[in-house]
PDB file of N, CA and C in Angstrom:
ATOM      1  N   UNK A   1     122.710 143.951 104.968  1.00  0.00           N
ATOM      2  CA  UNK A   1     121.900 145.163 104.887  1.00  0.00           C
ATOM      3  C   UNK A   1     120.437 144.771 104.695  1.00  0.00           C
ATOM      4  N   UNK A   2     119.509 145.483 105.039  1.00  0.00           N
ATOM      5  CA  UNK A   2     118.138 145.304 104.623  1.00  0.00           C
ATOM      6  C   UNK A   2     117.514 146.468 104.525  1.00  0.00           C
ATOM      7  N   UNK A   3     116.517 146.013 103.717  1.00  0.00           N
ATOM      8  CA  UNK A   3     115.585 146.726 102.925  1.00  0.00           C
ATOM      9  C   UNK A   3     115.231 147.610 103.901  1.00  0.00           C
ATOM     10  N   UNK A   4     114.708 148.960 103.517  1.00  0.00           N
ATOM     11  CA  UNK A   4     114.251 150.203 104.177  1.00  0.00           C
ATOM     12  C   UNK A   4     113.122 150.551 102.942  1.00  0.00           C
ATOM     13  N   UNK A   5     111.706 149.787 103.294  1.00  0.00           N
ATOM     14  CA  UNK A   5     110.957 149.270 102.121  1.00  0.00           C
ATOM     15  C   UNK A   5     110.234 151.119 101.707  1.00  0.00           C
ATOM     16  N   UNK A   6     110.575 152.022 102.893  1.00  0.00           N
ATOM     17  CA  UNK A   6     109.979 153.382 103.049  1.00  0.00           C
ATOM     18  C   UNK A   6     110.926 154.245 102.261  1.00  0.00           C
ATOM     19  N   UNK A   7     112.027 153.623 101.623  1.00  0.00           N
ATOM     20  CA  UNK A   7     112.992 154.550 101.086  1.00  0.00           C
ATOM     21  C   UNK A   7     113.467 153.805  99.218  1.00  0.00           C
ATOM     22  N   UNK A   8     113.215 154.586  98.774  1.00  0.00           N
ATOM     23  CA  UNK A   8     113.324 153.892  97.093  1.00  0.00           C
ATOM     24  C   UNK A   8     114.505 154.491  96.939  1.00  0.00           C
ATOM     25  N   UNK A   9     115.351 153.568  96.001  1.00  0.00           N
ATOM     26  CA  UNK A   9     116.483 155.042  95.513  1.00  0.00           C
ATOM     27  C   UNK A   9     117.191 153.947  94.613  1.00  0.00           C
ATOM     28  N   UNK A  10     117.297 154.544  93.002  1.00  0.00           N
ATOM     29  CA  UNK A  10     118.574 154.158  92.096  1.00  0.00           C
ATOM     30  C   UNK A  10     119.767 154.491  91.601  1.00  0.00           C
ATOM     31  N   UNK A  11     120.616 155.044  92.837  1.00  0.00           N
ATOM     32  CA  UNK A  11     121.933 155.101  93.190  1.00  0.00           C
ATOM     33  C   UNK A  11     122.297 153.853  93.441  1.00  0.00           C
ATOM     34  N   UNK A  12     122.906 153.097  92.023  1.00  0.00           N
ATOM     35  CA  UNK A  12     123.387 152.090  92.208  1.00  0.00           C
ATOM     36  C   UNK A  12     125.177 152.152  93.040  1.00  0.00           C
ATOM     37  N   UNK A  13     125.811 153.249  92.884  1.00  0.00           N
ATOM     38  CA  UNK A  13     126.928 153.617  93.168  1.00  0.00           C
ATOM     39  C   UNK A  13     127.273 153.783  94.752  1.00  0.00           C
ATOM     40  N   UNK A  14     125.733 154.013  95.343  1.00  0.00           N
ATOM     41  CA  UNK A  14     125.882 153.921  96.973  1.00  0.00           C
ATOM     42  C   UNK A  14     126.217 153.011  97.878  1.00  0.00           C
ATOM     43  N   UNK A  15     126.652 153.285  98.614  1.00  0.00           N
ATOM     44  CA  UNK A  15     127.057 151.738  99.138  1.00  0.00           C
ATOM     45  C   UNK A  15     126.057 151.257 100.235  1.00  0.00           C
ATOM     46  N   UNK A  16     124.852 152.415 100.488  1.00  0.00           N
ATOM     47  CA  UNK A  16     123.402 151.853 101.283  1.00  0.00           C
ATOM     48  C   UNK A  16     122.382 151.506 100.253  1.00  0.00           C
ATOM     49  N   UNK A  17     122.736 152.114  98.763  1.00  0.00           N
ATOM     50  CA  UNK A  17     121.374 151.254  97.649  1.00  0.00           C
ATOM     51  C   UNK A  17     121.473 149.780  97.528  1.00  0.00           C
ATOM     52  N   UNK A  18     120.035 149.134  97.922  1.00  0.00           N
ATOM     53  CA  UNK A  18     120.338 147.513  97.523  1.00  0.00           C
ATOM     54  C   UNK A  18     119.383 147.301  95.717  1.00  0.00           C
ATOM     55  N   UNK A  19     120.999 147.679  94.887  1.00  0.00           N
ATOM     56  CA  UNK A  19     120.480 147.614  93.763  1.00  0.00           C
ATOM     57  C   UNK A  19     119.670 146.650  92.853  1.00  0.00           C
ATOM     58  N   UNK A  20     119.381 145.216  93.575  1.00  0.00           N
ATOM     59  CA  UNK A  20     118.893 144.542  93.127  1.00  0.00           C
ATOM     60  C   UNK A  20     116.708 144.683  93.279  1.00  0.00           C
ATOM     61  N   UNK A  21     116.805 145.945  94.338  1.00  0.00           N
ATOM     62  CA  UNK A  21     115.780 145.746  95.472  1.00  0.00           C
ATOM     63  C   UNK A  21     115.234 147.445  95.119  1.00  0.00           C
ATOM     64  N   UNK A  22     116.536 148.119  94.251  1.00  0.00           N
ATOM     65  CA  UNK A  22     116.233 149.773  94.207  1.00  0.00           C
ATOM     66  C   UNK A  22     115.684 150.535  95.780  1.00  0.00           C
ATOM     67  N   UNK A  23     115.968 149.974  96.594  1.00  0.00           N
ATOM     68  CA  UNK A  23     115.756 150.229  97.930  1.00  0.00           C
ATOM     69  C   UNK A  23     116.793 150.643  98.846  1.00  0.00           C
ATOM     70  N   UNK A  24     116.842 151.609  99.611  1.00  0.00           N
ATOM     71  CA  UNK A  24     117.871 152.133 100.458  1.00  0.00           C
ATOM     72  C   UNK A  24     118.007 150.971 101.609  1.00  0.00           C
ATOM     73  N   UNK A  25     119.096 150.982 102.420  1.00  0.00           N
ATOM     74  CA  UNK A  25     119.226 150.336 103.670  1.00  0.00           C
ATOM     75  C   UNK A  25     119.661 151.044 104.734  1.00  0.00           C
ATOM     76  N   UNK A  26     119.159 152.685 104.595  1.00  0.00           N
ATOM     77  CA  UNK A  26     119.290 153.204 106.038  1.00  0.00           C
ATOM     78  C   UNK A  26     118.214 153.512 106.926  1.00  0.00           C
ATOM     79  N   UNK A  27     118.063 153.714 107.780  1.00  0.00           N
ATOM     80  CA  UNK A  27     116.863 153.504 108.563  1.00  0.00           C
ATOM     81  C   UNK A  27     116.242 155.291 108.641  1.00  0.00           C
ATOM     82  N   UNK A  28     117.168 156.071 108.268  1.00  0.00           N
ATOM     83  CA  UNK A  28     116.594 157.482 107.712  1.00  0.00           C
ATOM     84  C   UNK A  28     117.980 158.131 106.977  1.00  0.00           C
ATOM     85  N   UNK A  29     117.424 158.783 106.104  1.00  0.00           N
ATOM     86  CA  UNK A  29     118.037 159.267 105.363  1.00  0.00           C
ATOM     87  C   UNK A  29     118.372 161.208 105.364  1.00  0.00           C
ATOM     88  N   UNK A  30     119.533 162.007 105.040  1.00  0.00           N
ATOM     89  CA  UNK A  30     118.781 163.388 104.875  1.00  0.00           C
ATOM     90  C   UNK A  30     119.383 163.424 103.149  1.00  0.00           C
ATOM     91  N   UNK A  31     118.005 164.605 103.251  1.00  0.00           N
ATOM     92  CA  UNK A  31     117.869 165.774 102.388  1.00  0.00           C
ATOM     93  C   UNK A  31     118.247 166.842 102.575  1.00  0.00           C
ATOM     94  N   UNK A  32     118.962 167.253 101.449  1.00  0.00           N
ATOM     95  CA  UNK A  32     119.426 168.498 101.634  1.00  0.00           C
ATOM     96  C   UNK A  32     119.407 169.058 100.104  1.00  0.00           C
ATOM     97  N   UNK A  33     120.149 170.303 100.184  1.00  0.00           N
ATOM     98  CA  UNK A  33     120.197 171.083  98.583  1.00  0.00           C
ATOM     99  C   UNK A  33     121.626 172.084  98.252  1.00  0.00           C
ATOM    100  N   UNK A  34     121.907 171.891  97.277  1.00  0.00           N
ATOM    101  CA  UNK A  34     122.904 172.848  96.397  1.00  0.00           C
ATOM    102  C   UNK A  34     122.662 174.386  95.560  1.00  0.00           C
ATOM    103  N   UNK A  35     121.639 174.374  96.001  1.00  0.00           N
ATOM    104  CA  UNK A  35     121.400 175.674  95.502  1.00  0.00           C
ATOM    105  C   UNK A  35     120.656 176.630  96.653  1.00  0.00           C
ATOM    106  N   UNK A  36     120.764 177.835  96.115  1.00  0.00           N
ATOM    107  CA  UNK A  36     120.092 178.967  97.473  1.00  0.00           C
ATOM    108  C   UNK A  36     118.845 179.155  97.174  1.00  0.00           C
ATOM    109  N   UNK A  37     118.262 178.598  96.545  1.00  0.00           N
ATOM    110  CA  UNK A  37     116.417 179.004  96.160  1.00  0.00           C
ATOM    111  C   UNK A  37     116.132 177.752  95.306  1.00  0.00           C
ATOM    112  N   UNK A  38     116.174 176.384  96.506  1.00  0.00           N
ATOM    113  CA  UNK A  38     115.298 175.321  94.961  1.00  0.00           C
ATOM    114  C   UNK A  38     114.330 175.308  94.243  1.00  0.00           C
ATOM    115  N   UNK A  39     114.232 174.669  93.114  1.00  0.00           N
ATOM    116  CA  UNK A  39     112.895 174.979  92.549  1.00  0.00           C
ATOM    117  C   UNK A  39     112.243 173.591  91.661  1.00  0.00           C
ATOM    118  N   UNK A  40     112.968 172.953  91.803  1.00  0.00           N
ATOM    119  CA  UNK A  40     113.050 171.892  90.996  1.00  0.00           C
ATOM    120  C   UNK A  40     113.552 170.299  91.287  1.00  0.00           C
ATOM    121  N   UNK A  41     113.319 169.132  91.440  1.00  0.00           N
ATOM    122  CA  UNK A  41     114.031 168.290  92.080  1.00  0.00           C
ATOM    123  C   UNK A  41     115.315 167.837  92.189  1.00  0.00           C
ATOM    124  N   UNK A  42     115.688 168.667  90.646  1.00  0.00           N
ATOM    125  CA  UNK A  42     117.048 168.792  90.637  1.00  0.00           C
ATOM    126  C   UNK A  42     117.917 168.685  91.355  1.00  0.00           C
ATOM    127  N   UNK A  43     117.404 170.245  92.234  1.00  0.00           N
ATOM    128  CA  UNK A  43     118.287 170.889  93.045  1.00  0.00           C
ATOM    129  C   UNK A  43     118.717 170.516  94.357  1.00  0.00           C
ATOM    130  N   UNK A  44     117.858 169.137  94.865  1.00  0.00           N
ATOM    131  CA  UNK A  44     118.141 168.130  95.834  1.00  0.00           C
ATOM    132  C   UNK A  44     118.679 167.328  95.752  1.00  0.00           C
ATOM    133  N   UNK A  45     119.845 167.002  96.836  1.00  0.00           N
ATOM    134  CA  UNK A  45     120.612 165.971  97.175  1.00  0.00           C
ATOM    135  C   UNK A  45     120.423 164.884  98.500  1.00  0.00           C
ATOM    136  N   UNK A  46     120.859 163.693  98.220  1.00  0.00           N
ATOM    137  CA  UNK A  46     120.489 163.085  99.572  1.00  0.00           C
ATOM    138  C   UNK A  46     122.421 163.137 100.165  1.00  0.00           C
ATOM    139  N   UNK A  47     121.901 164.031 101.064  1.00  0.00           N
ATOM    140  CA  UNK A  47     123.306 164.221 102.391  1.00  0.00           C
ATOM    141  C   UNK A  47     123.630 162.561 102.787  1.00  0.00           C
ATOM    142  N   UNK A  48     123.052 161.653 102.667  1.00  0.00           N
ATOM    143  CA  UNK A  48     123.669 160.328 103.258  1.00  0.00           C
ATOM    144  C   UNK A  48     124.336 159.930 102.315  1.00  0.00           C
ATOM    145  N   UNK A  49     123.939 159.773 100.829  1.00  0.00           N
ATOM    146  CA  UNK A  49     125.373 159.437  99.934  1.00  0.00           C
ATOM    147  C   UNK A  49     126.509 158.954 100.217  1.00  0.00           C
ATOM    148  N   UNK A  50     126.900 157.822 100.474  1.00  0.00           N
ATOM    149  CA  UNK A  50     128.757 157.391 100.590  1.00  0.00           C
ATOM    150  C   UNK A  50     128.555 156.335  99.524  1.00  0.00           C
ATOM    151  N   UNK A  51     129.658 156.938  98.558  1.00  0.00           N
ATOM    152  CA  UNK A  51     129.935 155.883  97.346  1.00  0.00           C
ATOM    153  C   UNK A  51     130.384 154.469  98.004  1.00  0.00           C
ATOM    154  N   UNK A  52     130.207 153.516  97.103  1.00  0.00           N
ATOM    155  CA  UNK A  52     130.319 152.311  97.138  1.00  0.00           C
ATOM    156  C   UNK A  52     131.708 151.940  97.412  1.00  0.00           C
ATOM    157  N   UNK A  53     132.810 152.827  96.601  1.00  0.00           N
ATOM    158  CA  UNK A  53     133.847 152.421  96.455  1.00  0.00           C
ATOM    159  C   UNK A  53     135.113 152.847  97.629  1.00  0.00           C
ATOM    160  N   UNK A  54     134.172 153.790  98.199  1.00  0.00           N
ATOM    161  CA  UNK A  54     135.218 154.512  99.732  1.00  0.00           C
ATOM    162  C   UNK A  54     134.018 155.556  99.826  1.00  0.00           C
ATOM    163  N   UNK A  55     135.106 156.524 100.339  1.00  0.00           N
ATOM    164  CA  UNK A  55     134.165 157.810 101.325  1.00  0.00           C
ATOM    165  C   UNK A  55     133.655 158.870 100.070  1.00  0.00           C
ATOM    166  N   UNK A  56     133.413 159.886 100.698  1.00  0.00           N
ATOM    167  CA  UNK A  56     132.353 160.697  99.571  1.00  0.00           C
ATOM    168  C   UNK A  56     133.206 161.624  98.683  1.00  0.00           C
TER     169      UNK A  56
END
């Protein structure tokens, strides 16, 4: 995997975070949200998420 030096992320649990590097390894990522009116950063999720350990 390599660094995607444009994408930070400490989801060590992902299986695209290079936790040593806190850096993603996808070449784009999405955003998305869980709520119907965000307001807060909370309320965002990154849609690429696949745990480390299998599927989502």
């Amino acid at each position: 995997m390599t660094k995607n030096s444009s994408i930070k992320c400490d989801v060590s649990s992902c299986k695209y975070n290079l936790a040593n590097e806190h850096y993603c390894s996808l070449e784009t990522i999405k955003v998305g949200t869980h709520e119907a009116n965000p307001t807060v950063p909370e309320c965002t999720d990154c849609m690429s998420f696949v745990c480390k350990g299998g599927s989502q």
